[in-house]
Protein backbone atom coordinates (compact mmCIF):
# COMPACT_ATOMS: atom_id res chain seq x y z
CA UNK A 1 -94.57 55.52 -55.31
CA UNK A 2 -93.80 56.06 -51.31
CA UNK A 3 -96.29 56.38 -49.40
CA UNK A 4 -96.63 59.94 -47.57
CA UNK A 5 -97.11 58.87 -43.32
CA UNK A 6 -98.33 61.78 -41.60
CA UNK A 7 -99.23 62.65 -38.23
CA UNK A 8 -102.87 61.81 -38.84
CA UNK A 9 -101.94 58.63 -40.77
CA UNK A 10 -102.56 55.66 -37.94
CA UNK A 11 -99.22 53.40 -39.96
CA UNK A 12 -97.15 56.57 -39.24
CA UNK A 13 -97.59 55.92 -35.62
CA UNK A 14 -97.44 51.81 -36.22
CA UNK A 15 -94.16 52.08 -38.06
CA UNK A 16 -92.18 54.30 -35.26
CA UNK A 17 -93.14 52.01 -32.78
CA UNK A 18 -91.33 48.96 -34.49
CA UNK A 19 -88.02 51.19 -33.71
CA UNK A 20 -86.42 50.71 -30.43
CA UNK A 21 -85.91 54.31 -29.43
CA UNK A 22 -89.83 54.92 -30.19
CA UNK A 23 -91.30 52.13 -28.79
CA UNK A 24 -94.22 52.57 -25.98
CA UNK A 25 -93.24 48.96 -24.99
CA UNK A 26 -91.60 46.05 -25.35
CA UNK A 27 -93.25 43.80 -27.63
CA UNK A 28 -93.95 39.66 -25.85
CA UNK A 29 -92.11 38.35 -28.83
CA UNK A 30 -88.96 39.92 -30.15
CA UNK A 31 -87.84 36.77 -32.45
CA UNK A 32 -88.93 38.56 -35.49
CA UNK A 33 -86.90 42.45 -34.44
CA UNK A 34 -83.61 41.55 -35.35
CA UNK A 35 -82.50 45.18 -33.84
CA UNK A 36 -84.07 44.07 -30.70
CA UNK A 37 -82.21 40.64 -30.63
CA UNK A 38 -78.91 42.65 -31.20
CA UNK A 39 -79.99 44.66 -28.42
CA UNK A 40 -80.59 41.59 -26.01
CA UNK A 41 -77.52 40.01 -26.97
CA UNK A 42 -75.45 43.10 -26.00
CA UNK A 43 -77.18 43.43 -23.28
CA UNK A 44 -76.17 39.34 -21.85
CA UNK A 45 -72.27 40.01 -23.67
CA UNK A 46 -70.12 40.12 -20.87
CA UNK A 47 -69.21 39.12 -17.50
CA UNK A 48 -71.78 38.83 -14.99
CA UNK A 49 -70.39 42.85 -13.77
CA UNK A 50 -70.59 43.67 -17.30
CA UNK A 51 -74.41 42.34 -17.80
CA UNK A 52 -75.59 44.01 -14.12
CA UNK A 53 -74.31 47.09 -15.31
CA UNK A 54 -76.29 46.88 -18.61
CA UNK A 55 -79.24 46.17 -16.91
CA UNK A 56 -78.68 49.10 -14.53
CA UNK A 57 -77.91 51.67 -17.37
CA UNK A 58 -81.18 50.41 -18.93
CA UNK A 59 -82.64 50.65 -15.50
CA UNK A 60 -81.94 54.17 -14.66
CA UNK A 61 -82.80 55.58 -18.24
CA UNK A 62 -86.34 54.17 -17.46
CA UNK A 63 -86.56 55.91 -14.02
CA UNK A 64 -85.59 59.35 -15.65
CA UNK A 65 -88.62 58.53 -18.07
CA UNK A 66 -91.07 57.96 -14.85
CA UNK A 67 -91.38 54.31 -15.80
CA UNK A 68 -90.76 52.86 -12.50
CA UNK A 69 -92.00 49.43 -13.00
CA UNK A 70 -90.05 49.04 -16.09
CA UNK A 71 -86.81 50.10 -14.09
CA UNK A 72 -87.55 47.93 -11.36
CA UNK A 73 -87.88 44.65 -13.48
CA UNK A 74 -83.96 45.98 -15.40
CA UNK A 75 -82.65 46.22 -11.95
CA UNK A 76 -84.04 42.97 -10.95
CA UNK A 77 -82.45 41.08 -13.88
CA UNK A 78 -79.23 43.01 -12.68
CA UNK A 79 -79.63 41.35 -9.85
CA UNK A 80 -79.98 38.00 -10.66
CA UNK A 81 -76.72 38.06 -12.40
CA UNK A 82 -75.53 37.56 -8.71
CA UNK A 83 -71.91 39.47 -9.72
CA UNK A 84 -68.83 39.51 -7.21
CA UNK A 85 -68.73 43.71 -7.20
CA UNK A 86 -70.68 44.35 -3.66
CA UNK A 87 -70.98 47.59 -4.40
CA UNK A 88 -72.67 47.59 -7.73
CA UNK A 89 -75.42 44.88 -5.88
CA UNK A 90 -76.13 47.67 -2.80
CA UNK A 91 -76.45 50.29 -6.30
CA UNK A 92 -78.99 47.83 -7.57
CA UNK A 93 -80.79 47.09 -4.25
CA UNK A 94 -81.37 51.16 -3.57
CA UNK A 95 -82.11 51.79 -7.50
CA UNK A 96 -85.25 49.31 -7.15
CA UNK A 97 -85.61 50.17 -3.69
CA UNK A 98 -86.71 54.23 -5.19
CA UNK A 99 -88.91 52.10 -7.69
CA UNK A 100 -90.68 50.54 -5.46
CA UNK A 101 -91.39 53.64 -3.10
CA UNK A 102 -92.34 55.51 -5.86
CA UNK A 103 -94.63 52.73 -6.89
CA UNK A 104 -95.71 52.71 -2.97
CA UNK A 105 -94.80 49.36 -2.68
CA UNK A 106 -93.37 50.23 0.54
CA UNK A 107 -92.89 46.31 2.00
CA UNK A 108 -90.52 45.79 -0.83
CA UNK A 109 -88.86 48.81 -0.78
CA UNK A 110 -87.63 47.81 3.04
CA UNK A 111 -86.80 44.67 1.91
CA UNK A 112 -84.75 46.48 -0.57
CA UNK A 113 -82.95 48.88 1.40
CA UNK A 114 -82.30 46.34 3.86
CA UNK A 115 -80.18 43.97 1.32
CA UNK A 116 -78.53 47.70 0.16
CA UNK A 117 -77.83 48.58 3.24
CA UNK A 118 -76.40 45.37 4.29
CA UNK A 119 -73.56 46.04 1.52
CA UNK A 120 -73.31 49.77 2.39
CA UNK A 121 -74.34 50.59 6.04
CA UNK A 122 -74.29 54.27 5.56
CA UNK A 123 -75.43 54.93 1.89
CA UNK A 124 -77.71 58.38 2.89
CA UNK A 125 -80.09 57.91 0.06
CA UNK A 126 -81.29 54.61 1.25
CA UNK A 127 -81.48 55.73 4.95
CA UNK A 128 -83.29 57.81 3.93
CA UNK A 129 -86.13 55.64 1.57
CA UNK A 130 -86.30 52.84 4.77
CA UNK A 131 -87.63 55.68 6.44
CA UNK A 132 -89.85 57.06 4.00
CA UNK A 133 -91.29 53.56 3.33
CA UNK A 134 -91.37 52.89 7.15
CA UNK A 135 -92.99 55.95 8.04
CA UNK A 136 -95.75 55.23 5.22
CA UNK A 137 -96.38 51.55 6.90
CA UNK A 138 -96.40 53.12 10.72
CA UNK A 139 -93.41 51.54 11.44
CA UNK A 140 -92.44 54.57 13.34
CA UNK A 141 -89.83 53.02 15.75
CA UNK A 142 -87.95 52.18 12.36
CA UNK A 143 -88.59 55.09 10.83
CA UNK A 144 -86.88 57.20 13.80
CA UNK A 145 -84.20 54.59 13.72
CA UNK A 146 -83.25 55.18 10.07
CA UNK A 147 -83.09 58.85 10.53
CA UNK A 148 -81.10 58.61 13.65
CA UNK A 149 -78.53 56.79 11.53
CA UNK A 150 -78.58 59.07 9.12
CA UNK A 151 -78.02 62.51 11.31
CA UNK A 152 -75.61 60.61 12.85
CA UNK A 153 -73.46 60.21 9.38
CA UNK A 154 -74.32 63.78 8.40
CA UNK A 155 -75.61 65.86 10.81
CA UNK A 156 -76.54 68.58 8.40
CA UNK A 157 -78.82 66.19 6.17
CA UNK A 158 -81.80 67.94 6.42
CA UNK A 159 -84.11 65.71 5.02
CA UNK A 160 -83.65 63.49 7.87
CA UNK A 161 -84.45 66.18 10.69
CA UNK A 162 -87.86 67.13 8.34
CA UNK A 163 -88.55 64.12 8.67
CA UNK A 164 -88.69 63.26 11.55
CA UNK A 165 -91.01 66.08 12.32
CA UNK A 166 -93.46 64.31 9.96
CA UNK A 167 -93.17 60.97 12.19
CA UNK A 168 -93.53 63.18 15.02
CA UNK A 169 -96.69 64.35 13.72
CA UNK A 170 -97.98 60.96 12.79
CA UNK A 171 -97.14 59.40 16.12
CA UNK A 172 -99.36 62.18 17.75
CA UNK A 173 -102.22 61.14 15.15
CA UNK A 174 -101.99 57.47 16.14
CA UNK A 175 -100.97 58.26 20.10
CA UNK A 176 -104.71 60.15 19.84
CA UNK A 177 -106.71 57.40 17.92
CA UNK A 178 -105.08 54.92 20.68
CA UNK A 179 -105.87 57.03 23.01
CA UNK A 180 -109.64 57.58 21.49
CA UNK A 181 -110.02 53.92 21.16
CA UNK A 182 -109.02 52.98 24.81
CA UNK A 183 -111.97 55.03 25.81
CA UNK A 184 -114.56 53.80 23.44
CA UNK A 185 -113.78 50.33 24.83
CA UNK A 186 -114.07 51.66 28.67
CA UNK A 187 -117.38 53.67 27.58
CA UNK A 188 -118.72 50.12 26.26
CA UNK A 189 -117.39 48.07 29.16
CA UNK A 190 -119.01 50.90 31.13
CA UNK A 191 -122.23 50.71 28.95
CA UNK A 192 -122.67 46.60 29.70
CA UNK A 193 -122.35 46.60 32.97
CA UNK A 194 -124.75 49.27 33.27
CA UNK A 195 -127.18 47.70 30.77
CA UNK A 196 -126.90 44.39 32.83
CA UNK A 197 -127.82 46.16 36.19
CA UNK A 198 -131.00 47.90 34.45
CA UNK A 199 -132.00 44.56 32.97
CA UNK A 200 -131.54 42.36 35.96
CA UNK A 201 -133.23 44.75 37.96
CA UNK A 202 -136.11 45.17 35.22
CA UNK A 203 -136.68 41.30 35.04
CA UNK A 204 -137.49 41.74 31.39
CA UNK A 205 -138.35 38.50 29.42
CA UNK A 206 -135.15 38.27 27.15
CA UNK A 207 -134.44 35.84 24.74
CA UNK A 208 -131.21 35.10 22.57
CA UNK A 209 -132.49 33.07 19.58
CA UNK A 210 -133.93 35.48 16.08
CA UNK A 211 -135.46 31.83 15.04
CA UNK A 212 -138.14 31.83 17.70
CA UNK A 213 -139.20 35.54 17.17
CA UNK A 214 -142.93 35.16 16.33
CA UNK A 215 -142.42 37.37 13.13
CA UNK A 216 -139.24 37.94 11.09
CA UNK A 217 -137.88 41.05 10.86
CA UNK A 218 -136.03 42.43 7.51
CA UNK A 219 -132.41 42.46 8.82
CA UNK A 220 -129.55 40.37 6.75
CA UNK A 221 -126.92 40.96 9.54
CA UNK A 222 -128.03 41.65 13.45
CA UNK A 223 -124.56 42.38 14.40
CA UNK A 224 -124.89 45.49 12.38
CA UNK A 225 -128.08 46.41 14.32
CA UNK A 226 -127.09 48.88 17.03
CA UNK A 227 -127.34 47.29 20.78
CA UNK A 228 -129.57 49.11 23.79
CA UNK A 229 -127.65 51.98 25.06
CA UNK A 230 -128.53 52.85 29.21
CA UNK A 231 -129.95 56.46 29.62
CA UNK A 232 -129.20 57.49 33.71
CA UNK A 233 -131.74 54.85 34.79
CA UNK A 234 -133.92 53.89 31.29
CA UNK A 235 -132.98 52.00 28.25
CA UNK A 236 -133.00 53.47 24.46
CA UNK A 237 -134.15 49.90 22.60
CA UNK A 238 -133.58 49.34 18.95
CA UNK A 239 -137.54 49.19 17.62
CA UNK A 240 -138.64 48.10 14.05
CA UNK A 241 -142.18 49.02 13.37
CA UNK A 242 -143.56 46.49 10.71
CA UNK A 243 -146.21 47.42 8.14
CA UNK A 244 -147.62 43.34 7.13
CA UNK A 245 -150.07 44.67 4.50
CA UNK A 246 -147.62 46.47 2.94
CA UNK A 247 -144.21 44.38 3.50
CA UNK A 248 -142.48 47.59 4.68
CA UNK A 249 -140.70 48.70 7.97
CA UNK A 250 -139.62 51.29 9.78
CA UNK A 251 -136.54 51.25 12.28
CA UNK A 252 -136.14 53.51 15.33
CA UNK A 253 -132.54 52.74 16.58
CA UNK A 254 -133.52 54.87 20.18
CA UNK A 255 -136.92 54.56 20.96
CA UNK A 256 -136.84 55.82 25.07
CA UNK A 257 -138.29 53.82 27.52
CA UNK A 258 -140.27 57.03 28.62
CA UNK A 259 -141.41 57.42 24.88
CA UNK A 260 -144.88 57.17 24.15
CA UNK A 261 -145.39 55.05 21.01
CA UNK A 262 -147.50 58.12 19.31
CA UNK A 263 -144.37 60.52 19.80
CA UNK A 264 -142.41 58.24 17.22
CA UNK A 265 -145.44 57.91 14.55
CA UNK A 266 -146.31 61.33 14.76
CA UNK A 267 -142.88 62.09 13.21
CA UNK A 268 -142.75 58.62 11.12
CA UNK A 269 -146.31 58.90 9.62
CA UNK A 270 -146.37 62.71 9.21
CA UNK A 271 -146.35 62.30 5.54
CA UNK A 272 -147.37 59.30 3.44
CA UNK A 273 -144.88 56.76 2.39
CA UNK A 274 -143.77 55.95 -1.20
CA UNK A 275 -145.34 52.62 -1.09
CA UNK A 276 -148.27 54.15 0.79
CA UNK A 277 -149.71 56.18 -1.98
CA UNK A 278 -153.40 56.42 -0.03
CA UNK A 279 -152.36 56.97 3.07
CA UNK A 280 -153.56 54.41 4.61
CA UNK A 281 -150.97 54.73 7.37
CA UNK A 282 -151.88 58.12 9.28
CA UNK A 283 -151.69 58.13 13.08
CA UNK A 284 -155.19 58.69 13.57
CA UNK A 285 -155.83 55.58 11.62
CA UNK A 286 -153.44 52.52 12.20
CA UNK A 287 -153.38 50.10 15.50
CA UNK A 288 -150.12 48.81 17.04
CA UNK A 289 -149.79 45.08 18.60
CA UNK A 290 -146.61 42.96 19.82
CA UNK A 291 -146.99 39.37 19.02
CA UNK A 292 -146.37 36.73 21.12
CA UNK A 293 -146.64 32.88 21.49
CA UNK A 294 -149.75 31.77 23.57
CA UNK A 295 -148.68 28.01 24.31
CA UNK A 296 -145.20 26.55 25.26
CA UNK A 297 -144.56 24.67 21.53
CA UNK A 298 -144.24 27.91 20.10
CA UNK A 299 -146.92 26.80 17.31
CA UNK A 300 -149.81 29.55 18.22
CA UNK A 301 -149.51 33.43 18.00
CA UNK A 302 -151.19 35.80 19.42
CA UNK A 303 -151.76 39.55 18.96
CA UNK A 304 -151.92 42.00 21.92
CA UNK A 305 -153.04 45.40 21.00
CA UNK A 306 -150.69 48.91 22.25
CA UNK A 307 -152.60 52.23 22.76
CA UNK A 308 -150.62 55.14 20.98
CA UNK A 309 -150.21 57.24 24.59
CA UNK A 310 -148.17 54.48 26.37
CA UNK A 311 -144.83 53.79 27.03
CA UNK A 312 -142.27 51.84 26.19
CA UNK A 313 -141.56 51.11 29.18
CA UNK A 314 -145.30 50.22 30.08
CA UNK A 315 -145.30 47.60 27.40
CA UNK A 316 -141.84 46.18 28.22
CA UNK A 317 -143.50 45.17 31.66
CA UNK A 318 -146.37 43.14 29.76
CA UNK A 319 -146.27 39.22 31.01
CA UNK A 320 -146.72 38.45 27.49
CA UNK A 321 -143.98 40.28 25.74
CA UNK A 322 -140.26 38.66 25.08
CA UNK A 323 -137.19 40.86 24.20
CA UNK A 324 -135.22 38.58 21.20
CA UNK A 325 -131.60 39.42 21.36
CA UNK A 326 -132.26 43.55 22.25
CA UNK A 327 -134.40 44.03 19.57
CA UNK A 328 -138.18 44.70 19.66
CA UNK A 329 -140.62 44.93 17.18
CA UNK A 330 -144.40 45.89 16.37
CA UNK A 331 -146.90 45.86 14.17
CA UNK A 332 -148.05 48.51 12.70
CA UNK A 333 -152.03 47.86 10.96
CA UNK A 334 -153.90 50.28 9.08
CA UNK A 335 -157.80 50.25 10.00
CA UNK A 336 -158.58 50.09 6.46
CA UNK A 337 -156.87 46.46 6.64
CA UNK A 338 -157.65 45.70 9.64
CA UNK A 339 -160.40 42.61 9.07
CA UNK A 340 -158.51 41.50 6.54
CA UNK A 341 -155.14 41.46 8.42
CA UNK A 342 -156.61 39.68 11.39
CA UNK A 343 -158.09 37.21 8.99
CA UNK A 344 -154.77 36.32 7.22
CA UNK A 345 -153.29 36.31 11.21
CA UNK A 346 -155.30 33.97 12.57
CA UNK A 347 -154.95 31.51 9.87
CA UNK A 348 -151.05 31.45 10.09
């Protein structure tokens, strides 16, 4: 009895797909398709012309189906058949030079055109991808090049003059970006040397090694911590206020030097943290310290206590306090810890 295949029948599908024309893919072995193997072995019958042209037929029937990659790798094995007809090799060299632009492999693709080219200098179509492909890479010198060339064999190829309006446009994109960049660097430079002056003329205790700060602070990269930026004549610090009872922090990448210390934890501790579910942590009820090492070795700390209503700037001028690479920190204790804190403290 034969077996009905219908659309819904999953062998229907399996069966077509064993049949050249219907096939999704090319299966890794083909020793068992005997169609197949006739295929292949028309497809190497021949002279080494005959065979690149095989190849390329097979080629361009997979570009019209939008199966670039496919084409490509028919074109390469063109290719390789290294025949003596120079124009059928610059045919090859464009065919998987539109592969690989459409597949934006746009390195390749200039490689492409260039070998294409090489054979036939004024082949429009491949003009014409070198400067699609160069445009896409910012090669915009090559890009303008390539449609020079181009206008230059036909002058009424418009492609080539819409083009180059679209480098045109690109080249003010990147002309403004360089042109952006130049100043962020002079605004730095600018930035430095005015953050030198202030600090030289500040005297500030400064320090350039994150292993000696008394306390670690929760940071995996400093580099991605932002620097001190000048304001007129003050300094806008990076400041991480650390909660030790609670393991937490807070970070205040522009605390002013004219800030009082209450300004930021009026805004910070308006509210009660997730991991503060008591409120522990209210303005009206937390103390603020700096630490700092009491004796040369570095072995002893010691806590000095900040009143909420001064400055940064006051505090910056303490004897006692060390800036460790432009980045200061306090500690922020809640009074319902606070025995317990200075306990734990004391002991480390």
């Amino acid at each position: 009895m034969t077996k009905n295949y219908t659309p819904k029948n999953p062998e229907y599908y399996e069966s077509l797909n064993k049949i050249p024309l219907f096939m999704d893919k090319m299966p890794e072995n083909i020793e068992d398709n005997e169609v197949l193997l006739a295929i292949q072995s028309l497809l190497y019958d021949g002279t080494p012309e005959d065979v690149a042209s095989n190849f390329k037929r097979s080629g361009n029937e997979e570009f019209q189906l939008g199966r670039y990659a496919s084409a490509a790798e028919f074109y390469s094995k063109a290719i390789l058949q290294k025949c003596d007809k120079e124009d059928l090799n610059a045919t090859l060299y464009a065919n998987r030079a539109a592969c690989n632009l459409k597949l934006e492999n746009y390195r390749q693709c200039l490689s492409d055109c260039a070998q294409a080219l090489k054979r036939k200098p004024n082949h429009l179509k491949t003009l014409f991808r070198s400067a699609v492909a160069s445009l896409a890479l910012d090669r915009l010198e090559e890009a303008k090049d390539s449609c020079s060339i181009g206008l230059s064999i036909d002058s009424s190829a418009k492609e080539f003059s819409e083009l180059l309006k679209s480098i045109s446009a690109r080249q003010s994109i990147l002309d403004k970006k360089i042109t952006e960049h130049h100043k962020k660097m002079e605004d730095a430079d600018i930035q430095e040397k005015k953050l030198f002056e202030l600090l030289t003329k500040r005297r500030y205790a400064l320090a350039n090694d994150q292993d000696i700060r008394p306390s670690p602070i929760p940071v995996a990269d400093y580099q991605n911590i932002p620097k001190p930026i000048p304001d007129d004549d003050y300094i806008k610090w990076p400041v991480f206020l650390l909660y030790p009872a609670f393991g937490q922090a807070d970070f205040i990448e522009g605390f002013h030097e004219l800030d009082c210390f209450q300004d930021h934890l009026n805004l910070i501790l308006a509210e009660p943290a997730p991991w503060d579910p008591n409120f522990e942590n209210r303005v009206d009820n937390v103390n603020i310290y700096f630490e700092a090492w009491s004796d040369s070795k570095m072995t002893k700390k010691k806590l000095f206590k900040v009143a909420p209503n001064t400055t940064l700037l006051e505090v910056l001028h303490h004897p006692m306090l060390t800036i460790y690479n432009g980045i200061l920190s306090f500690l922020v204790v809640s009074k319902n810890s606070q025995s317990e804190f200075e306990g734990t403290y004391l002991k480390n």
